[in-house]
PDB file of N, CA and C in Angstrom:
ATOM      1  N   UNK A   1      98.574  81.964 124.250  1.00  0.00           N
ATOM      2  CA  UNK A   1      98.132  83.227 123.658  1.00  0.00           C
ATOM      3  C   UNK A   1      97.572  82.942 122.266  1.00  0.00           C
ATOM      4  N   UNK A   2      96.496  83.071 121.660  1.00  0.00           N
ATOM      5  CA  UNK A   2      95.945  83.332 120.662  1.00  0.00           C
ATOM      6  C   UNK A   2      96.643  84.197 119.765  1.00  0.00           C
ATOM      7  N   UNK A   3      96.745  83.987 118.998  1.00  0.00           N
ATOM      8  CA  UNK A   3      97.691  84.290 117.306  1.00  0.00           C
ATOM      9  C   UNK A   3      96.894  85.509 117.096  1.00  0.00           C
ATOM     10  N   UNK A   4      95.816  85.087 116.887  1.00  0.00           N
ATOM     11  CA  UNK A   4      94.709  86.471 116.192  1.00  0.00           C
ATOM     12  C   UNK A   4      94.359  87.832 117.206  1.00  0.00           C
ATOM     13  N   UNK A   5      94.676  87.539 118.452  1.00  0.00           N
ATOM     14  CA  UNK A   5      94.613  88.079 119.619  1.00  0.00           C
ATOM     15  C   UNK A   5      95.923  89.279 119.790  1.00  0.00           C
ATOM     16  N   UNK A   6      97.521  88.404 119.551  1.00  0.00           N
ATOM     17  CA  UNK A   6      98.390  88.451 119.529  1.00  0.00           C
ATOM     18  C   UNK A   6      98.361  89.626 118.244  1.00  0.00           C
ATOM     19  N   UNK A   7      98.732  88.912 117.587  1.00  0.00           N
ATOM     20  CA  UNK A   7      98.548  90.174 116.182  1.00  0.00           C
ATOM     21  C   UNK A   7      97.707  91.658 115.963  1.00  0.00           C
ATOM     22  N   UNK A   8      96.615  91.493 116.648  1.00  0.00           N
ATOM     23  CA  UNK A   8      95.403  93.027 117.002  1.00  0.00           C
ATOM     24  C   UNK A   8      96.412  93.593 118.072  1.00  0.00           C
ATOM     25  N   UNK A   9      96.564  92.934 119.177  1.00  0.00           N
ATOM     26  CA  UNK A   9      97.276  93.645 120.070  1.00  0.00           C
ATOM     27  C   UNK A   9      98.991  93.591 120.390  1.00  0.00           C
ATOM     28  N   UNK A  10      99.406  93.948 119.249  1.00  0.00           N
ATOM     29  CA  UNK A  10     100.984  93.771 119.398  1.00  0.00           C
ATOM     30  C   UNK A  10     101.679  94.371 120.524  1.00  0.00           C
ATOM     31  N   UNK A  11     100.894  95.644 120.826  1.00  0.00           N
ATOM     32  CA  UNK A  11     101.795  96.209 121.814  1.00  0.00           C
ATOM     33  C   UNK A  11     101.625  96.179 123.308  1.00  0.00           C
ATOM     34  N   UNK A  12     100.873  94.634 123.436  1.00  0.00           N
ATOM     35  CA  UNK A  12     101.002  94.352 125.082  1.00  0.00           C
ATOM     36  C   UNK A  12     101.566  93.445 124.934  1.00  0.00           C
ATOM     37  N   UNK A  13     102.253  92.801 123.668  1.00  0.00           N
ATOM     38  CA  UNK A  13     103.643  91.268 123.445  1.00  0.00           C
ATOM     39  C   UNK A  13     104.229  91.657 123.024  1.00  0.00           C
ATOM     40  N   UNK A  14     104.777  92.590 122.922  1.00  0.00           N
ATOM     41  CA  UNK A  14     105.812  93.052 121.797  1.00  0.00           C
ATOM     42  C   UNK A  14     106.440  94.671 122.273  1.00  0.00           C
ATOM     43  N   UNK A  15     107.746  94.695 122.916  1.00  0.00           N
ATOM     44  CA  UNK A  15     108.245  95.931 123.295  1.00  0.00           C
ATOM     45  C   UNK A  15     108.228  96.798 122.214  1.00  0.00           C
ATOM     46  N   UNK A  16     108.004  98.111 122.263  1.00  0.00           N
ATOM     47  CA  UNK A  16     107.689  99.395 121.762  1.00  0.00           C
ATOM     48  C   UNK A  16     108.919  99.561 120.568  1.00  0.00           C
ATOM     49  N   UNK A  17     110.229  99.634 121.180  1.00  0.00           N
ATOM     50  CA  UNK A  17     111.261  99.555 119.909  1.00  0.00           C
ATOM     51  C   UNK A  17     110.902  98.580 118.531  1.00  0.00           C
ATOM     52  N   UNK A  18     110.324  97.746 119.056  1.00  0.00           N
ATOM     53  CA  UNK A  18     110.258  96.374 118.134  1.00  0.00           C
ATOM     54  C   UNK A  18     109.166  96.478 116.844  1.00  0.00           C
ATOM     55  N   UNK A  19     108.341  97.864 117.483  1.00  0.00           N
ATOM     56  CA  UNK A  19     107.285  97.885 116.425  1.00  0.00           C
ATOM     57  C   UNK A  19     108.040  99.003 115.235  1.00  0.00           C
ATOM     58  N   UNK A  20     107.043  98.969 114.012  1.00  0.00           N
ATOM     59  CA  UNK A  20     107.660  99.029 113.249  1.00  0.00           C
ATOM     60  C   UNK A  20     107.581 100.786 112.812  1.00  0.00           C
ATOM     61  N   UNK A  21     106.048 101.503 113.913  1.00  0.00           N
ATOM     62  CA  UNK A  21     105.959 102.987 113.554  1.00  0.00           C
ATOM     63  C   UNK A  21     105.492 103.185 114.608  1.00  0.00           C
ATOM     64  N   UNK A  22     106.761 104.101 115.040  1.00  0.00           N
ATOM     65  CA  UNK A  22     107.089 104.428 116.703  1.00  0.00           C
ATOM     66  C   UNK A  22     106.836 106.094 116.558  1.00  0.00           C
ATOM     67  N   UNK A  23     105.716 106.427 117.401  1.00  0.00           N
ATOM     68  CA  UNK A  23     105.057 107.699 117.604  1.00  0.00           C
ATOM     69  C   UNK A  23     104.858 108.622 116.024  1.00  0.00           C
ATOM     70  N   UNK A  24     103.550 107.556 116.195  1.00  0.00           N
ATOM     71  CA  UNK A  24     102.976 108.077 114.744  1.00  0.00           C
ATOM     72  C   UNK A  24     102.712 109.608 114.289  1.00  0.00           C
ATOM     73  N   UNK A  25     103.059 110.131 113.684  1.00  0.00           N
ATOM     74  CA  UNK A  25     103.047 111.456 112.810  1.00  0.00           C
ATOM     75  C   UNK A  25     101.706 112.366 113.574  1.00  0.00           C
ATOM     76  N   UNK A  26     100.724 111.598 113.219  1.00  0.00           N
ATOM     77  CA  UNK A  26      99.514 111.904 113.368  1.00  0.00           C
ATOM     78  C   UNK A  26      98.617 111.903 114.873  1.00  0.00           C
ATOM     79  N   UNK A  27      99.156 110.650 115.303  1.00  0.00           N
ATOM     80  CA  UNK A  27      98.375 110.336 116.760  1.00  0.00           C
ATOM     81  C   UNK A  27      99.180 109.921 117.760  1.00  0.00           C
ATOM     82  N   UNK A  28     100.420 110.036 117.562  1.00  0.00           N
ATOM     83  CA  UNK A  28     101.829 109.729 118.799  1.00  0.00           C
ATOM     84  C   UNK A  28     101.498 108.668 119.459  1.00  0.00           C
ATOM     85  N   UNK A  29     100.658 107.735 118.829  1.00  0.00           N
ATOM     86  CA  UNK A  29     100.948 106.308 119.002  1.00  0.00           C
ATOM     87  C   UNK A  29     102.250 105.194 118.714  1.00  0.00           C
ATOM     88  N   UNK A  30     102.408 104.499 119.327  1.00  0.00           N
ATOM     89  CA  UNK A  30     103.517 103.337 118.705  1.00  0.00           C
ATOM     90  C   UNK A  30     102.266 102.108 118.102  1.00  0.00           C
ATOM     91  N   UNK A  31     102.612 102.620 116.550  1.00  0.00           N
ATOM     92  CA  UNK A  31     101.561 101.074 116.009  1.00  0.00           C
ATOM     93  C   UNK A  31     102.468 100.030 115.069  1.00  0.00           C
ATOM     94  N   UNK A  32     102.080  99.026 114.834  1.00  0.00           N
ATOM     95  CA  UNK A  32     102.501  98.151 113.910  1.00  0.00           C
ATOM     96  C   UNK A  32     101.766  98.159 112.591  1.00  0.00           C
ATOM     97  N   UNK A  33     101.125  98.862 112.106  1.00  0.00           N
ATOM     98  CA  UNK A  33     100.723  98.787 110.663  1.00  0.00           C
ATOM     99  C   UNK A  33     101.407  97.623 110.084  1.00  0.00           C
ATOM    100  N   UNK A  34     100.724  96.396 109.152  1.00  0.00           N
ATOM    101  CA  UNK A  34     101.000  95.823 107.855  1.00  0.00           C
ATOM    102  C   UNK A  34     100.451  96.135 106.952  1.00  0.00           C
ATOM    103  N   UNK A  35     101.185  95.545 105.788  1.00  0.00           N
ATOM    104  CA  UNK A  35     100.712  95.275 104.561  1.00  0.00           C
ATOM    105  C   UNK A  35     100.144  96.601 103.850  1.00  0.00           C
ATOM    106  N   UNK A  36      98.860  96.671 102.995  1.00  0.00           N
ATOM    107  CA  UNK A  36      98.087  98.029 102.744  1.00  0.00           C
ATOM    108  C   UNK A  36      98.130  99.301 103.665  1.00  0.00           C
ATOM    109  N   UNK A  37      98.252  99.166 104.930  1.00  0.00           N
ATOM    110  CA  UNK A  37      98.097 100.096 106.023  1.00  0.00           C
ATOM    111  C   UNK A  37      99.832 100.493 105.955  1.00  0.00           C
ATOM    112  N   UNK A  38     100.572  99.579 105.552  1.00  0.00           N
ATOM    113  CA  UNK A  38     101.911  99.778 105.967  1.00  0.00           C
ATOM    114  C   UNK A  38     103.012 100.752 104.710  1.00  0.00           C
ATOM    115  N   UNK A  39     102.241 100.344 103.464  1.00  0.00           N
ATOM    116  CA  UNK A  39     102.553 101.144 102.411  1.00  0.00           C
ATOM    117  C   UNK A  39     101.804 102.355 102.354  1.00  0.00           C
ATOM    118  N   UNK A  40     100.237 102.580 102.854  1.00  0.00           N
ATOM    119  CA  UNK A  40      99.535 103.719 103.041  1.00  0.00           C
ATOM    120  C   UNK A  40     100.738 104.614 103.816  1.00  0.00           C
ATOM    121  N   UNK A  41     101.180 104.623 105.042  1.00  0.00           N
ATOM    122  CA  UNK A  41     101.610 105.480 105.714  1.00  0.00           C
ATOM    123  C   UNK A  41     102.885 105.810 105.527  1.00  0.00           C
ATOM    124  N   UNK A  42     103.743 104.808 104.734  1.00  0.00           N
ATOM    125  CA  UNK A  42     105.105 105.598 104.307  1.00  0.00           C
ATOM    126  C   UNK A  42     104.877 106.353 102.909  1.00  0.00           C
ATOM    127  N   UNK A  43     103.996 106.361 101.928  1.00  0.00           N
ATOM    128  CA  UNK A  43     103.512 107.000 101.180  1.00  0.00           C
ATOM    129  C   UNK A  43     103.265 108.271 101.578  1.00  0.00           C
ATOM    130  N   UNK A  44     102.329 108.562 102.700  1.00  0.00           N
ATOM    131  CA  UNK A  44     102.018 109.205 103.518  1.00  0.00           C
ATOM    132  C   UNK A  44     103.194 110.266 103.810  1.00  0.00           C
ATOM    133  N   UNK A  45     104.040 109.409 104.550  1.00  0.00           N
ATOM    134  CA  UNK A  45     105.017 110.134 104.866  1.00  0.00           C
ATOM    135  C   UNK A  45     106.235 110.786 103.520  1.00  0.00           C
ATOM    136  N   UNK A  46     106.244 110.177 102.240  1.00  0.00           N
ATOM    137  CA  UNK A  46     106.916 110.644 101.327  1.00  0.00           C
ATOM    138  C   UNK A  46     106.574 112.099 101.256  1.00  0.00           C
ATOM    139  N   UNK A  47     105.365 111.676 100.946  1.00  0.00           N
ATOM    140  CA  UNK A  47     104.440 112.829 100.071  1.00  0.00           C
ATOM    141  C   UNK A  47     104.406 113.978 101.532  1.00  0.00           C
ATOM    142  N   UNK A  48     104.811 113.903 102.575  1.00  0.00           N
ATOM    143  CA  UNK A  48     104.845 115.281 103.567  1.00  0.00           C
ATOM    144  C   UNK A  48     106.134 115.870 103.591  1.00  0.00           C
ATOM    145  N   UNK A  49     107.143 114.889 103.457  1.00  0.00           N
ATOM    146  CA  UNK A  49     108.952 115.481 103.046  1.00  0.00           C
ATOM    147  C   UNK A  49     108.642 116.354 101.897  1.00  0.00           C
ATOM    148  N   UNK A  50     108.106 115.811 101.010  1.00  0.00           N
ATOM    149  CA  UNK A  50     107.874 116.165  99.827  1.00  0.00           C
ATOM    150  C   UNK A  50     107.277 117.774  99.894  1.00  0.00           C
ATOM    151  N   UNK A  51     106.111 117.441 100.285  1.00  0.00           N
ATOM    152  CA  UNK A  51     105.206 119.055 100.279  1.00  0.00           C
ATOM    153  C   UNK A  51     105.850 119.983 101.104  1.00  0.00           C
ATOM    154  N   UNK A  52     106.871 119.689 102.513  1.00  0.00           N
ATOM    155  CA  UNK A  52     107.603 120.523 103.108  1.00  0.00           C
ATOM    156  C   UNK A  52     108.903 121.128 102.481  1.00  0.00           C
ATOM    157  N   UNK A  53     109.126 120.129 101.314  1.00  0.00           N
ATOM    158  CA  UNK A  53     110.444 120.443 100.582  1.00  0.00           C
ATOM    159  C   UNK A  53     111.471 120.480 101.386  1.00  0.00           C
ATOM    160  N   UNK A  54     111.444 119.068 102.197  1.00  0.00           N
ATOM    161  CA  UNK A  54     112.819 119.108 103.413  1.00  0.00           C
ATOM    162  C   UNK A  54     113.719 118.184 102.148  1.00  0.00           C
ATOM    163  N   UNK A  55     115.263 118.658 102.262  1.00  0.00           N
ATOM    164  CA  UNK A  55     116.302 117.819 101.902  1.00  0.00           C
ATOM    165  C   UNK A  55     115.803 116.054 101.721  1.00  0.00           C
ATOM    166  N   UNK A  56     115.160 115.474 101.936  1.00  0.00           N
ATOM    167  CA  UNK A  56     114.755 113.877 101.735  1.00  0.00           C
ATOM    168  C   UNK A  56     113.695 113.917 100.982  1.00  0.00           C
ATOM    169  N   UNK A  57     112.746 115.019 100.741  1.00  0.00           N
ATOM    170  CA  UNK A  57     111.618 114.945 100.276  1.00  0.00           C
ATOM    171  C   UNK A  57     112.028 115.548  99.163  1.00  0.00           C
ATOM    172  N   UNK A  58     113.142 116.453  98.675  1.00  0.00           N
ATOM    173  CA  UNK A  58     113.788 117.035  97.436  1.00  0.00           C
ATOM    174  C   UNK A  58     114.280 115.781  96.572  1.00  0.00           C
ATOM    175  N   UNK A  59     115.018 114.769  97.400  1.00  0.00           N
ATOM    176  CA  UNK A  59     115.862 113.733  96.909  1.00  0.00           C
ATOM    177  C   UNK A  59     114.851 112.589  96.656  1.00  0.00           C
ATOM    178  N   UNK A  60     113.811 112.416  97.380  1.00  0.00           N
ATOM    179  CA  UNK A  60     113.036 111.237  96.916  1.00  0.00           C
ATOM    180  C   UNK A  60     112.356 111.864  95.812  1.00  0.00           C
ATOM    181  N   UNK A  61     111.594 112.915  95.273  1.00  0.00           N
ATOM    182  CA  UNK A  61     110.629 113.729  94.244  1.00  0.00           C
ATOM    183  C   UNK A  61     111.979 113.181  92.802  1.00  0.00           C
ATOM    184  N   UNK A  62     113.129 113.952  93.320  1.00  0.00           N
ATOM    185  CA  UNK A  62     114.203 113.623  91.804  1.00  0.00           C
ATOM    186  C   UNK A  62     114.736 112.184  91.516  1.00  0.00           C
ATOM    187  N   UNK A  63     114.562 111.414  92.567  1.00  0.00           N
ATOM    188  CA  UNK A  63     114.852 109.907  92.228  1.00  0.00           C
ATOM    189  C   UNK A  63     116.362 109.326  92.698  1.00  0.00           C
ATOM    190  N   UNK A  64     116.742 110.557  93.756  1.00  0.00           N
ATOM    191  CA  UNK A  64     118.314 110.411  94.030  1.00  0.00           C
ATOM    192  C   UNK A  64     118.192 109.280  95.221  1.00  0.00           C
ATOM    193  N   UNK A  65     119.553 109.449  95.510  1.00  0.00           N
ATOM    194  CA  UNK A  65     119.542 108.315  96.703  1.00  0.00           C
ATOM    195  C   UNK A  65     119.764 109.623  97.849  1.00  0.00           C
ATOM    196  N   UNK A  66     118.786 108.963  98.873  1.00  0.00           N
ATOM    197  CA  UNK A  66     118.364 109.726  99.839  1.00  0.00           C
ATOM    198  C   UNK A  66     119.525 110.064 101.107  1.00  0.00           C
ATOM    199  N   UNK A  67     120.177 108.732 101.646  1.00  0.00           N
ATOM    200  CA  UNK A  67     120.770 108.320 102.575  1.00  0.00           C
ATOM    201  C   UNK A  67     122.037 108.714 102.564  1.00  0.00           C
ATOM    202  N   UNK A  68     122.753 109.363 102.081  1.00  0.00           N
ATOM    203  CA  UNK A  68     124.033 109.784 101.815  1.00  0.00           C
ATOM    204  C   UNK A  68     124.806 109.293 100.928  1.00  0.00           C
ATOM    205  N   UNK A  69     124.466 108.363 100.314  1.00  0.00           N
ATOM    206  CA  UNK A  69     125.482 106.989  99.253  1.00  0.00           C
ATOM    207  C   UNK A  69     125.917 108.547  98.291  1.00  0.00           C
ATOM    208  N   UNK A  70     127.130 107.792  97.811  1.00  0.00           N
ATOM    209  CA  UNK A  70     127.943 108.727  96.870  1.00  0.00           C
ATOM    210  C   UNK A  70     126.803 108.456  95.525  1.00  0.00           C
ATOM    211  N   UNK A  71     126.884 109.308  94.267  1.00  0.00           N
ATOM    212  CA  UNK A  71     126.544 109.054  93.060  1.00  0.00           C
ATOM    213  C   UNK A  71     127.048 108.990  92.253  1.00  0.00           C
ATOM    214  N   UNK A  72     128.374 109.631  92.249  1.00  0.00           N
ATOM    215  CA  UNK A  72     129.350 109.783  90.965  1.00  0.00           C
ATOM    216  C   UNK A  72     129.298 108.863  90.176  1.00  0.00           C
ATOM    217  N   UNK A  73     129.786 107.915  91.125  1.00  0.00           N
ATOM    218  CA  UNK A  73     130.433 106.111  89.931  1.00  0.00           C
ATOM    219  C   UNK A  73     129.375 105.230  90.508  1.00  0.00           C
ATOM    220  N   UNK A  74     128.235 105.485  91.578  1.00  0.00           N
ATOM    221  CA  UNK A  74     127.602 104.027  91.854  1.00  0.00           C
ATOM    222  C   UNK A  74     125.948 104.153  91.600  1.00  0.00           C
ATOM    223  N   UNK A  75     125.259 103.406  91.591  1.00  0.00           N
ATOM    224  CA  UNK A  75     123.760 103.835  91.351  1.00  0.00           C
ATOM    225  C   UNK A  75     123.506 104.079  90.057  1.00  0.00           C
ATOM    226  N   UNK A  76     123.862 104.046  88.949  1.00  0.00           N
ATOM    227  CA  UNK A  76     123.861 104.380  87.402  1.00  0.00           C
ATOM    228  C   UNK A  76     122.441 103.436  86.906  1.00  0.00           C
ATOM    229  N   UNK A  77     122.218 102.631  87.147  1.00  0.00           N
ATOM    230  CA  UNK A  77     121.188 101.418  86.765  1.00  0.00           C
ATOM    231  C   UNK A  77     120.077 102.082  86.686  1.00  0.00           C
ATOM    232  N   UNK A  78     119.472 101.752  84.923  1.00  0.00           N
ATOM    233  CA  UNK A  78     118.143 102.521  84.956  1.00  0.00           C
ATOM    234  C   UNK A  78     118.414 104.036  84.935  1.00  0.00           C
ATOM    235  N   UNK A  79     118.969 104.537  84.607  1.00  0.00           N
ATOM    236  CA  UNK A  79     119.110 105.802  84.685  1.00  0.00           C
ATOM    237  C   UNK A  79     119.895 106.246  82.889  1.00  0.00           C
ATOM    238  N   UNK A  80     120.499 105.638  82.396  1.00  0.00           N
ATOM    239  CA  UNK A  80     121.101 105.745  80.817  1.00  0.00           C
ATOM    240  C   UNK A  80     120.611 104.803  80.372  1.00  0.00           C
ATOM    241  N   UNK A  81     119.996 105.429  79.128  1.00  0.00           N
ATOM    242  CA  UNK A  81     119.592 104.195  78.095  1.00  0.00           C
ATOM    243  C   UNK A  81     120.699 103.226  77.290  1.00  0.00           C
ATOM    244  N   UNK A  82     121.888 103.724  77.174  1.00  0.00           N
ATOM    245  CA  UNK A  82     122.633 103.452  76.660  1.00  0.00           C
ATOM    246  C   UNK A  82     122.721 103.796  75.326  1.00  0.00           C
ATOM    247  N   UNK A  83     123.593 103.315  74.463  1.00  0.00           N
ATOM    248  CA  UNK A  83     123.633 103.512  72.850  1.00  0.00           C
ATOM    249  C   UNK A  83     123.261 102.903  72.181  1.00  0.00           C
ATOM    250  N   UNK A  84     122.258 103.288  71.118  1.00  0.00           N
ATOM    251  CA  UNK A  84     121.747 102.675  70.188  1.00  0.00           C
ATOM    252  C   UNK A  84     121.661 103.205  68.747  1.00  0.00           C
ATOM    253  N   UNK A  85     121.922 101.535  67.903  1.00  0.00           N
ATOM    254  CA  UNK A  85     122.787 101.747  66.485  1.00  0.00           C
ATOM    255  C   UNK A  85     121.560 102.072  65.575  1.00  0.00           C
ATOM    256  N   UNK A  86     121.651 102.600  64.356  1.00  0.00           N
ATOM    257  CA  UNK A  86     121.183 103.239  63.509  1.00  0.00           C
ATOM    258  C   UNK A  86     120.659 102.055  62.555  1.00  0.00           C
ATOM    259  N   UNK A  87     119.618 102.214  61.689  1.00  0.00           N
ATOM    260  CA  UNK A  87     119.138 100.735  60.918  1.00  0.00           C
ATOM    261  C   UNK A  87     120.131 101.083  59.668  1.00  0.00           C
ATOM    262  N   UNK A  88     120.841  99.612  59.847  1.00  0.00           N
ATOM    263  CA  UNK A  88     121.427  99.761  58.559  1.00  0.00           C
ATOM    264  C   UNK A  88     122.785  99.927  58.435  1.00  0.00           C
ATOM    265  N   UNK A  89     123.026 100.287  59.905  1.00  0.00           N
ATOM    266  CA  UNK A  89     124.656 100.512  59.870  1.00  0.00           C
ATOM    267  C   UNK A  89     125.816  99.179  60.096  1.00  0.00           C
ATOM    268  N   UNK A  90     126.620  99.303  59.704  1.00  0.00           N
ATOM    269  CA  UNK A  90     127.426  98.454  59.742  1.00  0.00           C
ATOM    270  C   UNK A  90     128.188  98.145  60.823  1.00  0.00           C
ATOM    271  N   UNK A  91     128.520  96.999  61.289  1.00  0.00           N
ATOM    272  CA  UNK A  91     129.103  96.510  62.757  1.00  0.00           C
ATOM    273  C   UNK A  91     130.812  96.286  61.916  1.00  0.00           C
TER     274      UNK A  91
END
């Protein structure tokens, strides 16, 4: 089998679960998008949670964690600047 062959046509070598966007949004295809094409369409898909204002598209817009993870005590990183001393003050 040809590599370059193989790769255009993933989905006559490659079972349907295995690909990576299974009944596309748009055209209820099963495709394998990479790379540019592959960040285009989950972008894609942010930005429609988003404009529907479903619960995932609320949580990705505010920067929360989407998936259920707790927040209280975990995920803090990047989020507080922390404290910072005054010029001049004494340690």
């Amino acid at each position: 089998v040809d590599i370059e062959n193989a790769i255009m046509n993933l989905n006559d070598y490659v079972p349907d679960w295995l690909l990576n966007r299974q009944k596309d949004y748009d055209t209820g295809e099963d495709i394998h998008p990479v790379s540019v094409e592959l960040k285009m369409t989950h972008d894609e898909d942010l930005n429609r949670m988003k404009k529907v204002k479903s619960y995932k598209g609320i949580r990705h817009a505010s920067g929360h964690k989407v998936r259920g993870q707790r927040t209280y005590s975990n995920g803090r990183k990047g989020l507080a600047l922390g404290v910072s001393r005054k010029k001049g003050a004494q340690t």
